[in-house]
Protein backbone atom coordinates (compact mmCIF):
# COMPACT_ATOMS: atom_id res chain seq x y z
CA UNK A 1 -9.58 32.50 59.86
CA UNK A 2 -9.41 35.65 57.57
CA UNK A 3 -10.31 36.05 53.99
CA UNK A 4 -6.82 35.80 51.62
CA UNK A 5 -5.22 33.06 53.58
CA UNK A 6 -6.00 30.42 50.82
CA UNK A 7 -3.78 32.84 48.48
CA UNK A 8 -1.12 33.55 51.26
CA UNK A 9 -1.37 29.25 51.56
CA UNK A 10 -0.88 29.18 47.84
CA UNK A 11 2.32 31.99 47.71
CA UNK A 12 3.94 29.95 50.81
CA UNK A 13 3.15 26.68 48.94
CA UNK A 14 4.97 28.04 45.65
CA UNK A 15 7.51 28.93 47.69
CA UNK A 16 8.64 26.07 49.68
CA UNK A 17 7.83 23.77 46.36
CA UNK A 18 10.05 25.95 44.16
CA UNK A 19 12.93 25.85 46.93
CA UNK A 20 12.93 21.98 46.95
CA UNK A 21 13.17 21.82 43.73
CA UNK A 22 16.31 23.82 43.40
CA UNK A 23 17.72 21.85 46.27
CA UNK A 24 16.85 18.60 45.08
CA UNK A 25 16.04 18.47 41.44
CA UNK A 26 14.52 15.95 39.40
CA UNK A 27 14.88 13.04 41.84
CA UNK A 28 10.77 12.08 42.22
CA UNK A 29 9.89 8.92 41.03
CA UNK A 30 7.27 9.31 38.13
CA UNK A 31 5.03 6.47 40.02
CA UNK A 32 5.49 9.16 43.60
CA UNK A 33 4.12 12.13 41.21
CA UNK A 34 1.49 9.91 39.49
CA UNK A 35 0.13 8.80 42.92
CA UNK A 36 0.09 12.65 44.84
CA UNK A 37 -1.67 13.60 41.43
CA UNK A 38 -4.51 10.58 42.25
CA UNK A 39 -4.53 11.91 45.44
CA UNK A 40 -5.36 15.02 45.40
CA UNK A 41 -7.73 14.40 41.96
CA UNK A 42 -9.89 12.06 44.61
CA UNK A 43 -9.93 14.94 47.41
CA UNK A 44 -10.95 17.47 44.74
CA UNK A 45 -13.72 14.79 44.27
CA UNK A 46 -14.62 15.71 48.03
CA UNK A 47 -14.15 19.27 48.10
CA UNK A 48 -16.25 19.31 44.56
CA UNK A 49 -19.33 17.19 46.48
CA UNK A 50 -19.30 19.74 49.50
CA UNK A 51 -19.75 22.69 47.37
CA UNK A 52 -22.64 20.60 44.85
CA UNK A 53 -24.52 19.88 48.38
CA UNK A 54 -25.41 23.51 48.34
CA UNK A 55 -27.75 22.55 45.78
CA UNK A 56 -29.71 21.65 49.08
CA UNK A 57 -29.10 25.00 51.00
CA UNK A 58 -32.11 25.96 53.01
CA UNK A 59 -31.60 29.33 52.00
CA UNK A 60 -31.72 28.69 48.62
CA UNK A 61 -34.83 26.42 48.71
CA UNK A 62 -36.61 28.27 51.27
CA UNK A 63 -36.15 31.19 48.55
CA UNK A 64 -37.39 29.47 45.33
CA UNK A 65 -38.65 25.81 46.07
CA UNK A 66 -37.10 22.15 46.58
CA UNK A 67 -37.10 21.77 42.73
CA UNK A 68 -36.02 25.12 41.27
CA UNK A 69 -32.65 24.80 42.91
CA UNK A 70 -31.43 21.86 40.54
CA UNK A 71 -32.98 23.54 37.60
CA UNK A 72 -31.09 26.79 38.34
CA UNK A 73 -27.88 24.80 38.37
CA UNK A 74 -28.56 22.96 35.30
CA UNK A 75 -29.28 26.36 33.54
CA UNK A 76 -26.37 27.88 34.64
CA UNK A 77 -24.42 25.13 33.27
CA UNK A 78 -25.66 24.96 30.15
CA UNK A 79 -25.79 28.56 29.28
CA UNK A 80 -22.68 29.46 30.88
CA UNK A 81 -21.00 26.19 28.91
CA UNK A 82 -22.63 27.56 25.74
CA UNK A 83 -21.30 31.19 26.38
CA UNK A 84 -17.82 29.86 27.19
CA UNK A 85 -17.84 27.74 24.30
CA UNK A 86 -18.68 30.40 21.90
CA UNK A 87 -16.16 32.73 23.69
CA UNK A 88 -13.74 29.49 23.29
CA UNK A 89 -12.40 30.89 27.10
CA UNK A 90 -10.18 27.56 27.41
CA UNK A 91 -8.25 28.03 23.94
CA UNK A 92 -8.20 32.09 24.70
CA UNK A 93 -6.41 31.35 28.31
CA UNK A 94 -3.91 28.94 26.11
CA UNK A 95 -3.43 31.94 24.05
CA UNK A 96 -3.02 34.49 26.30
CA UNK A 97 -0.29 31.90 28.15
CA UNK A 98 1.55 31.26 24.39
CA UNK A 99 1.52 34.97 23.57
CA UNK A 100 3.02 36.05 27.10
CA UNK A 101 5.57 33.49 27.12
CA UNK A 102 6.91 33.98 22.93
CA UNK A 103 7.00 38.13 24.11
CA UNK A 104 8.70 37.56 27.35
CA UNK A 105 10.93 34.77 26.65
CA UNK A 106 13.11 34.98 23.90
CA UNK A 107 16.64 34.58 23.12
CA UNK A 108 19.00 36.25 20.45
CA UNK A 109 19.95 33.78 17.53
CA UNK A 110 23.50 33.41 17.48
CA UNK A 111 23.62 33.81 21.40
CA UNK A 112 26.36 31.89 23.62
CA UNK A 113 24.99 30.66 26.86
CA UNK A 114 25.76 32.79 29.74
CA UNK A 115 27.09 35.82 28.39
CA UNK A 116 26.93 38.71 30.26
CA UNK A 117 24.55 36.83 31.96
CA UNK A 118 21.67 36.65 28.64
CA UNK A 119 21.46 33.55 29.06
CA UNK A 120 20.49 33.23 32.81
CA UNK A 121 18.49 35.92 32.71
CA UNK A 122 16.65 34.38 29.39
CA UNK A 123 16.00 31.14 32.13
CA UNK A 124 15.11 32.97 34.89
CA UNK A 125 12.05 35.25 33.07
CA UNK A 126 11.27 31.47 31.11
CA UNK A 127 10.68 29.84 34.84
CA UNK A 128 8.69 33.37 36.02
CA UNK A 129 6.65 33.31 32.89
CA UNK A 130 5.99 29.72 32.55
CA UNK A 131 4.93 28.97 36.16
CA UNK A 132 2.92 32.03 36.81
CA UNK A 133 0.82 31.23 33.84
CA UNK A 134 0.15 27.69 35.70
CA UNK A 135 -0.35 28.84 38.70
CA UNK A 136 -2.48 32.13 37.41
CA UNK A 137 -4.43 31.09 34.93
CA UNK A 138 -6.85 28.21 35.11
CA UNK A 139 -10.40 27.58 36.45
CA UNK A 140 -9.68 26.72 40.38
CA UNK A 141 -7.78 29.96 40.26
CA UNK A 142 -10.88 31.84 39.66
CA UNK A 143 -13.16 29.24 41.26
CA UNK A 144 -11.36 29.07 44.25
CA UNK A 145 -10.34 32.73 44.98
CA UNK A 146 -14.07 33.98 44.03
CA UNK A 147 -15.09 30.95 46.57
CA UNK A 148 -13.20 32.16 49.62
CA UNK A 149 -14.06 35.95 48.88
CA UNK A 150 -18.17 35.45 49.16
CA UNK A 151 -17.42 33.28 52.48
CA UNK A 152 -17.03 29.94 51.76
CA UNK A 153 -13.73 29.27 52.66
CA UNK A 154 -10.34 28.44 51.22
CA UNK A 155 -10.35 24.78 50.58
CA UNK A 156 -10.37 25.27 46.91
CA UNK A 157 -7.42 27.01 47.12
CA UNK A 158 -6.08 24.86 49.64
CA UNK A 159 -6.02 22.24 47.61
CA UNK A 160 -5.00 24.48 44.25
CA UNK A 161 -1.94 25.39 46.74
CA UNK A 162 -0.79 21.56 47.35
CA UNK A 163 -1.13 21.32 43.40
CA UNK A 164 0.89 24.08 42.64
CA UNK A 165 3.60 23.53 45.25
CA UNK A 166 4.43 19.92 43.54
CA UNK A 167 4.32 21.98 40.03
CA UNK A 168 6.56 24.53 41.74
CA UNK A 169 8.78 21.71 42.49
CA UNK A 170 8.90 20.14 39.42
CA UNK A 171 9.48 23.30 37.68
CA UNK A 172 12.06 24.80 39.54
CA UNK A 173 14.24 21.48 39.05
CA UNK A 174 14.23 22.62 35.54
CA UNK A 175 13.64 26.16 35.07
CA UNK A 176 15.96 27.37 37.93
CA UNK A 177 15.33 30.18 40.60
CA UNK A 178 12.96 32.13 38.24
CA UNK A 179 9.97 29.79 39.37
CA UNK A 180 10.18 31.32 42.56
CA UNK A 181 9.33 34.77 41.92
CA UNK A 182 5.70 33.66 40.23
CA UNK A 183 4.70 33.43 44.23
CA UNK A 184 4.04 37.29 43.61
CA UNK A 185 1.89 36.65 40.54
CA UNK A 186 0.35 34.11 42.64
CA UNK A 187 -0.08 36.82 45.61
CA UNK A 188 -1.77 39.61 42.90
CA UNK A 189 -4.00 37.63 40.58
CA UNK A 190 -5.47 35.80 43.45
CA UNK A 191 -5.72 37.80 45.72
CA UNK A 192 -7.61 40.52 43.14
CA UNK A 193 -10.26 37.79 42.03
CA UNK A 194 -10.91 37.47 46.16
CA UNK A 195 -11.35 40.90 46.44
CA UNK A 196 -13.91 40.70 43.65
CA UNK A 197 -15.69 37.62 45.35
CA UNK A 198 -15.80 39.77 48.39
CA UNK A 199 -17.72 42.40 46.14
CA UNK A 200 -19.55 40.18 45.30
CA UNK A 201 -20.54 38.50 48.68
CA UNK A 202 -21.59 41.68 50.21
CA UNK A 203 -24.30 42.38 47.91
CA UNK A 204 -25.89 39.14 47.08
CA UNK A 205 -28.14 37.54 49.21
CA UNK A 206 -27.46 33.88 50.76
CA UNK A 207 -29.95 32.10 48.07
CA UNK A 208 -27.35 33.80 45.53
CA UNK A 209 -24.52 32.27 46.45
CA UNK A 210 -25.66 29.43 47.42
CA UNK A 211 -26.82 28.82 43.92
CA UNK A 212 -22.77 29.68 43.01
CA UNK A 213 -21.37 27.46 45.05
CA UNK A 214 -23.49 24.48 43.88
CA UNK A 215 -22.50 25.36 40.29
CA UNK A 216 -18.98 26.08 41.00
CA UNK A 217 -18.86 22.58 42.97
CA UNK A 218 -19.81 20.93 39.47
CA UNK A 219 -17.27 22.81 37.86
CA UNK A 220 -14.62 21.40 39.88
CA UNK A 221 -15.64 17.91 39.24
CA UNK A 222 -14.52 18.65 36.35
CA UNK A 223 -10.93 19.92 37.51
CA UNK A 224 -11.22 16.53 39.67
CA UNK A 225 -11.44 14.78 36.88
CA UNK A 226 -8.53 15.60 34.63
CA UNK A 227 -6.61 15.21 37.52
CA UNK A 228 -7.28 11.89 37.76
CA UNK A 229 -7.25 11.20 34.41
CA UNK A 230 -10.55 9.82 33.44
CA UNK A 231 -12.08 13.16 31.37
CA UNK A 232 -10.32 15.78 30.11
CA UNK A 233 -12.33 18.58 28.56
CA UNK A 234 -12.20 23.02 28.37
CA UNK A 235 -13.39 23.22 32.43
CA UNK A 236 -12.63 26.73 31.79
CA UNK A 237 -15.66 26.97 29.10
CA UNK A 238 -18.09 26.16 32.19
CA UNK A 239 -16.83 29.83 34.13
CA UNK A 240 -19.94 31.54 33.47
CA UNK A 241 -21.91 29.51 34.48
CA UNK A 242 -21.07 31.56 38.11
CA UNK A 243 -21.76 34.65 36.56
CA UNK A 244 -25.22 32.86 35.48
CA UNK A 245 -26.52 31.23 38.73
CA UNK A 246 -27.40 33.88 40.45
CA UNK A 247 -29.10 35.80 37.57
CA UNK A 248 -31.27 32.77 37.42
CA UNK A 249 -31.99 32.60 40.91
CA UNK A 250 -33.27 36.37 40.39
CA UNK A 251 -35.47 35.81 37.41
CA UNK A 252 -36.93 32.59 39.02
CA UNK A 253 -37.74 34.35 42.88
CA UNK A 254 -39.23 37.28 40.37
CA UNK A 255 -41.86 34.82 39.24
């Protein structure tokens, strides 16, 4: 299995949602999308638990001791929660989305639908924008990609594909064709962040990442649950905490 198929998953996924959508349009059953959203909140659940089990890693407790290891996530979590908070990361993503969409989509007062096309091509950017800021820019976007570039596989963005093919559905019911064409924002923002996990996995040693992937497997409990409805809170906040494990794990093996 090669490194980028979770984000070639993902653009296929977008794809094939979107297309349904157009073909189909808003005939799902609230209770069907309620349920698939349980479902996959409870299999983030599992994916989250065998990422947190790398609090055990034998590379990682061979490296600093069978206690550090939970310390060094709690750390991580904490600090990188207080950084993100301070850098308010979730409400600065939110921006970043509002401020692309108000440039990007707007539409002349005064303007008659579908003249000269305006209109439709107004609708087409809207579903482009929209869903490519849903798809791009969120914490199992980063989470995952980075995840699958230092070697531990794509089901983060396995699962972050199934999400965003339903979305891709929904969205392309109402935002037309447009929704489509965020598969290539999809295909670049992705597929950068892996290429930086990759980076990344090359030079840091196994206790390093192992200490990520613990921390990042908390992380997306908390994606887990506001999927399932139970907590909703800024996951995005927690990112640096990834940045933060392994500079722990260096300042406690230095001791």
């Amino acid at each position: 299995m090669f490194i980028g198929i979770g984000t070639l998953t993902n653009v296929v996924t977008v794809l094939v949602g979107g297309g349904l959508g157009l073909l189909i349009g808003g005939r799902l059953d609230e209770r069907i999308r309620s349920t698939v959203t349980t479902a996959l909140g409870l299999v983030t659940l599992l994916i989250a638990a065998d990422a947190a089990v790398a609090v055990g890693d034998p590379a990682l407790t061979d490296a600093v001791g069978t206690s550090a290891p939970m310390l060094i996530v709690l750390g991580s979590l904490l600090i990188g929660g207080i950084v993100g908070s301070w850098w308010r990361l979730e409400d600065r993503l939110t921006a970043v989305g509002g401020w692309l969409q108000r440039r990007l989509v707007r539409r002349d007062a005064g303007e008659s639908p579908d003249t000269d096309g305006v209109d439709r091509r107004a609708r087409f950017v809207e579903g482009f924008v929209i869903s490519s800021l849903v798809f791009c820019v969120g914490p199992l976007t980063i989470l995952g990609s980075f995840q699958e570039g230092i070697g531990n596989g794509p089901d983060q963005l396995w699962l972050k594909s199934l999400l965003d093919g339903f979305a891709a559905l929904a969205f392309a019911a109402s935002l037309g064709v447009g929704v489509l064409a965020s598969a290539l924002a999809v295909a670049v923002v992705q597929g950068g962040l892996t290429l930086v996990g990759v980076a990344a996995g090359s030079v840091l040693p196994e206790a390093h990442l192992a200490a990520i992937t613990a921390t990042g497997g908390l992380i997306l409990i908390g994606v887990a649950l506001r999927l399932l409805d139970l907590k909703s809170f800024p996951v995005a906040d927690l990112l640096p905490a990834l940045l933060v494990a392994p500079l722990l794990t260096a300042v406690v093996l230095s001791f």
